[in-house]
C-alpha atoms as a PDB file:
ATOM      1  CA  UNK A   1       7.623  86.330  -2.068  1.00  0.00           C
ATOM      2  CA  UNK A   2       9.021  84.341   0.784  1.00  0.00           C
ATOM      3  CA  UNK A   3       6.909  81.293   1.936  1.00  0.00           C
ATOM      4  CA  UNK A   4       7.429  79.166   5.034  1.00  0.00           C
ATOM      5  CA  UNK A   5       5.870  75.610   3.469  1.00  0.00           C
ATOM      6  CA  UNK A   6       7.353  73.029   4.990  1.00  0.00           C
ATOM      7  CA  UNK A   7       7.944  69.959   3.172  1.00  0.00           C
ATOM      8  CA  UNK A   8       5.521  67.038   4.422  1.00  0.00           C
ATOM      9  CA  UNK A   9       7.103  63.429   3.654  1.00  0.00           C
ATOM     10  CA  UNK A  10       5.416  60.588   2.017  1.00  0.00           C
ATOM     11  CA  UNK A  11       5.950  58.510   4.928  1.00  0.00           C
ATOM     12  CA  UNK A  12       7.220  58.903   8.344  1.00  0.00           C
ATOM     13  CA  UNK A  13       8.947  55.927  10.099  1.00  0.00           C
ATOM     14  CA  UNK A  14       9.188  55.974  13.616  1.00  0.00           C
ATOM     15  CA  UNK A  15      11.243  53.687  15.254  1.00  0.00           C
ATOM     16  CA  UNK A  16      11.659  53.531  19.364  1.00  0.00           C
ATOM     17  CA  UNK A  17      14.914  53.229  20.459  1.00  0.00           C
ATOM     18  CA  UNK A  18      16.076  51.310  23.892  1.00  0.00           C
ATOM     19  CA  UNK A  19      18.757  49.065  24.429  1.00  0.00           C
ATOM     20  CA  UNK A  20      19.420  48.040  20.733  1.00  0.00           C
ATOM     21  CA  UNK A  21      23.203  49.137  20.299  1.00  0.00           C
ATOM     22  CA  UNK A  22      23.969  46.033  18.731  1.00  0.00           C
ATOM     23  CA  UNK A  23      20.917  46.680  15.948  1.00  0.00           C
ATOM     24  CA  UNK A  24      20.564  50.302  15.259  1.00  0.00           C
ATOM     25  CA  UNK A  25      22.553  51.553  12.829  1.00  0.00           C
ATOM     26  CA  UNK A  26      22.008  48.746  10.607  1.00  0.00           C
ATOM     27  CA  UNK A  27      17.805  49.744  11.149  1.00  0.00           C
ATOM     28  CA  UNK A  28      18.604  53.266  10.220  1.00  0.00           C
ATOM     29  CA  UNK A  29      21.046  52.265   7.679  1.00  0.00           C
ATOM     30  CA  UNK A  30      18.378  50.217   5.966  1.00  0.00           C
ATOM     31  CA  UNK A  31      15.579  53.678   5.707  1.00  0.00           C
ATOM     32  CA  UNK A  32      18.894  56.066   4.672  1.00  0.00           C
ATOM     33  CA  UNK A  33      19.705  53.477   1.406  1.00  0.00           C
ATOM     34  CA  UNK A  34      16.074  52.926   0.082  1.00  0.00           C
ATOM     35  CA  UNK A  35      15.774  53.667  -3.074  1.00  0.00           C
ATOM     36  CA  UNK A  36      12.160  55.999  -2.154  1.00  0.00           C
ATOM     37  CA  UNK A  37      13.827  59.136  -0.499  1.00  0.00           C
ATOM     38  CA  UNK A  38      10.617  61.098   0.340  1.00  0.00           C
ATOM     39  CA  UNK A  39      10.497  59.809   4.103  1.00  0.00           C
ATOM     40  CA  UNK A  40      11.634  61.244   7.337  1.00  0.00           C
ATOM     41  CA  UNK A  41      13.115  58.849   9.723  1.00  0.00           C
ATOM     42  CA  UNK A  42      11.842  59.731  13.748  1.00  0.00           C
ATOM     43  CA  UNK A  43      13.659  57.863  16.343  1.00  0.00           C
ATOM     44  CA  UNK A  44      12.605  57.852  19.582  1.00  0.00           C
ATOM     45  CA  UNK A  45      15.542  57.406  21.945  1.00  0.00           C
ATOM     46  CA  UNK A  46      13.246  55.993  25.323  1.00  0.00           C
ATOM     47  CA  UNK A  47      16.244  56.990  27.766  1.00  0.00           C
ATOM     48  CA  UNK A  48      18.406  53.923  26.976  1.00  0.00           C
ATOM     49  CA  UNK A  49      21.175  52.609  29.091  1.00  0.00           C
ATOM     50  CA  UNK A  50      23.395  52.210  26.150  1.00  0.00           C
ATOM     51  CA  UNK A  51      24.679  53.894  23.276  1.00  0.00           C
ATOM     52  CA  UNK A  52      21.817  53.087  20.966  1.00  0.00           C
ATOM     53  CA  UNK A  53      21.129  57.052  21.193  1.00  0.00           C
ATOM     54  CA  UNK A  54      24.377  58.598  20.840  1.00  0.00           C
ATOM     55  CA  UNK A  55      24.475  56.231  17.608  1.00  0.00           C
ATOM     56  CA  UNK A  56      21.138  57.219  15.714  1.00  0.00           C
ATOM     57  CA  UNK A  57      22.343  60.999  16.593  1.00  0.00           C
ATOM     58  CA  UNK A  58      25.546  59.981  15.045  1.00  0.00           C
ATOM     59  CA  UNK A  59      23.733  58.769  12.247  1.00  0.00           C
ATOM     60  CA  UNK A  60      20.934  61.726  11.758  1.00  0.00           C
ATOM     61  CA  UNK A  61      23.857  64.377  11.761  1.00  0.00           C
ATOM     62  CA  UNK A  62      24.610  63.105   8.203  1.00  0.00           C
ATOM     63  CA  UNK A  63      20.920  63.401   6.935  1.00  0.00           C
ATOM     64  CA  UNK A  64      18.388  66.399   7.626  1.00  0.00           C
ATOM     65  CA  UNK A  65      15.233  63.516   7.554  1.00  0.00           C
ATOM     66  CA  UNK A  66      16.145  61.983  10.575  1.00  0.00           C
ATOM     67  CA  UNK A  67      15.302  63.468  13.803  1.00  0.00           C
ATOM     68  CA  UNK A  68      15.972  62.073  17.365  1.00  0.00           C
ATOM     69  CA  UNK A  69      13.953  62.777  20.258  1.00  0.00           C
ATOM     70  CA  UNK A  70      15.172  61.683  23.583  1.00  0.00           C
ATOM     71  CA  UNK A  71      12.991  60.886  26.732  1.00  0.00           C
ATOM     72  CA  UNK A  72      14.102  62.056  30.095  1.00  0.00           C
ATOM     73  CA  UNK A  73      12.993  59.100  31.671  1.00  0.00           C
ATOM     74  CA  UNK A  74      12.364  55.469  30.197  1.00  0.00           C
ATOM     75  CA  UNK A  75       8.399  55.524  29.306  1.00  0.00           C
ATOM     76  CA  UNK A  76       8.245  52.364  26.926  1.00  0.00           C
ATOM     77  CA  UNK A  77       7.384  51.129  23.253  1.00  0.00           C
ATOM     78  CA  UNK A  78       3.969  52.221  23.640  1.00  0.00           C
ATOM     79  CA  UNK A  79       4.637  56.548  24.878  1.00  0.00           C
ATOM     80  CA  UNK A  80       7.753  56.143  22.285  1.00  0.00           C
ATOM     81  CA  UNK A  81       5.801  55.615  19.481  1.00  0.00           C
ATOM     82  CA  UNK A  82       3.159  57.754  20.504  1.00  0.00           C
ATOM     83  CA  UNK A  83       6.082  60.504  20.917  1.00  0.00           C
ATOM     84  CA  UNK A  84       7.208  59.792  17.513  1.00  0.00           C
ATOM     85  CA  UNK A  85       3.442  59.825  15.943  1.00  0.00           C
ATOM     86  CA  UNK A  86       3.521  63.425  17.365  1.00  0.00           C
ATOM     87  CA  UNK A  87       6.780  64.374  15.755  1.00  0.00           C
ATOM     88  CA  UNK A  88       5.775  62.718  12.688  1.00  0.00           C
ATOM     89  CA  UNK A  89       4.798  65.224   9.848  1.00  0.00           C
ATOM     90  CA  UNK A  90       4.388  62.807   6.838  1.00  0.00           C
ATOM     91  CA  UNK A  91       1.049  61.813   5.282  1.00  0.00           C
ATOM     92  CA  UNK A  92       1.496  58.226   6.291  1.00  0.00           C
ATOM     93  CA  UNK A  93       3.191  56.321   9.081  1.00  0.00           C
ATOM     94  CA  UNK A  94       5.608  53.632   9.565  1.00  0.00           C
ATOM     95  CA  UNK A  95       5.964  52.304  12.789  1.00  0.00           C
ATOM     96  CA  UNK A  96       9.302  50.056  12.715  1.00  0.00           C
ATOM     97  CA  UNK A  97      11.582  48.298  15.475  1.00  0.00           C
ATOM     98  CA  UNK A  98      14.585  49.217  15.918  1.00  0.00           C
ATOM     99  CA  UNK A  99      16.240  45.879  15.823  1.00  0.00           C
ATOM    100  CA  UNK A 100      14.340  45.607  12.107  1.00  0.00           C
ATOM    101  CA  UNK A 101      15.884  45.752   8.789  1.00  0.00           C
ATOM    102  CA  UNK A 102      14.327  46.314   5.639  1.00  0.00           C
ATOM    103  CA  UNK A 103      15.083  45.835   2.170  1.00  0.00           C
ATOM    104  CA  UNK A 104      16.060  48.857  -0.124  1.00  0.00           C
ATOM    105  CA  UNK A 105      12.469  48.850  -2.337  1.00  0.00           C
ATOM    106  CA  UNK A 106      10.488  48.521   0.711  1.00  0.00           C
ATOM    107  CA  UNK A 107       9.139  52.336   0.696  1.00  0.00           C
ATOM    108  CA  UNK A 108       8.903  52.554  -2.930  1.00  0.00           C
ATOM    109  CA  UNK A 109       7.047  49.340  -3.552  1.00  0.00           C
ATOM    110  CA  UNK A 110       4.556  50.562  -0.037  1.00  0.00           C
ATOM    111  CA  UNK A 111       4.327  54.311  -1.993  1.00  0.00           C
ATOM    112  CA  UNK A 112       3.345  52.478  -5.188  1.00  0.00           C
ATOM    113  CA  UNK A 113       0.571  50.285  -2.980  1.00  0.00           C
ATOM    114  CA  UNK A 114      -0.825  53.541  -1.911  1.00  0.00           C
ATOM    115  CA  UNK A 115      -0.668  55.654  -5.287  1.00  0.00           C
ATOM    116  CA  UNK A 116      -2.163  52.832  -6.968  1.00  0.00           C
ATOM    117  CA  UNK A 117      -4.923  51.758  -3.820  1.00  0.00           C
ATOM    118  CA  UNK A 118      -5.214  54.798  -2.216  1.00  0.00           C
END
């Protein structure tokens, strides 16, 4: 029996993307290396004028959870996130900057909050 169930994520973090070249891949870098991998990692690429989106593609091509969605036209932080909430498929969401780090037991000590609060 062949089933079509997609997998739905613990947490989807959706991060905006525009002019943060400098910041980026250190953001992403920090979701790829926690040490809770049941997250999908949405960035929002809000037509920037520098490489910030050609990076996070660089970066998603290594890991099926992160997805980039690109804006034909610069709409701002609010219509990114908004974009990414759409694209989102996990049961909760994480809205981060993309000129944010966060430490490696972020997502598991937040999935631990929730199983234990829900």
């Amino acid at each position: 029996m062949e089933t079509n169930a997609r997998h739905i994520p613990f947490f989807s973090i959706v991060m905006p993307a525009y002019g943060v070249e400098s910041y980026i891949e250190r953001a992403m870098n920090s979701i790829v290396e926690q040490t809770f991998s049941d997250w999908e990692l949405i960035v929002v690429d809000d037509c920037t004028p520098d490489k910030s989106g050609e990076i996070a593609a660089s970066i998603a091509e290594n890991d099926p959870r992160i997805c980039v969605v690109r804006h034909e036209e610069n709409r701002g932080l609010s219509a990114a996130r908004n974009t990414g909430m759409r694209a989102a498929s996990g049961k909760y969401i994480w809205f981060m900057d993309s000129d944010d780090y966060v430490e490696r037991e972020l997502l598991h000590r937040a999935h631990e909050s929730v199983v234990k609060n829900p």
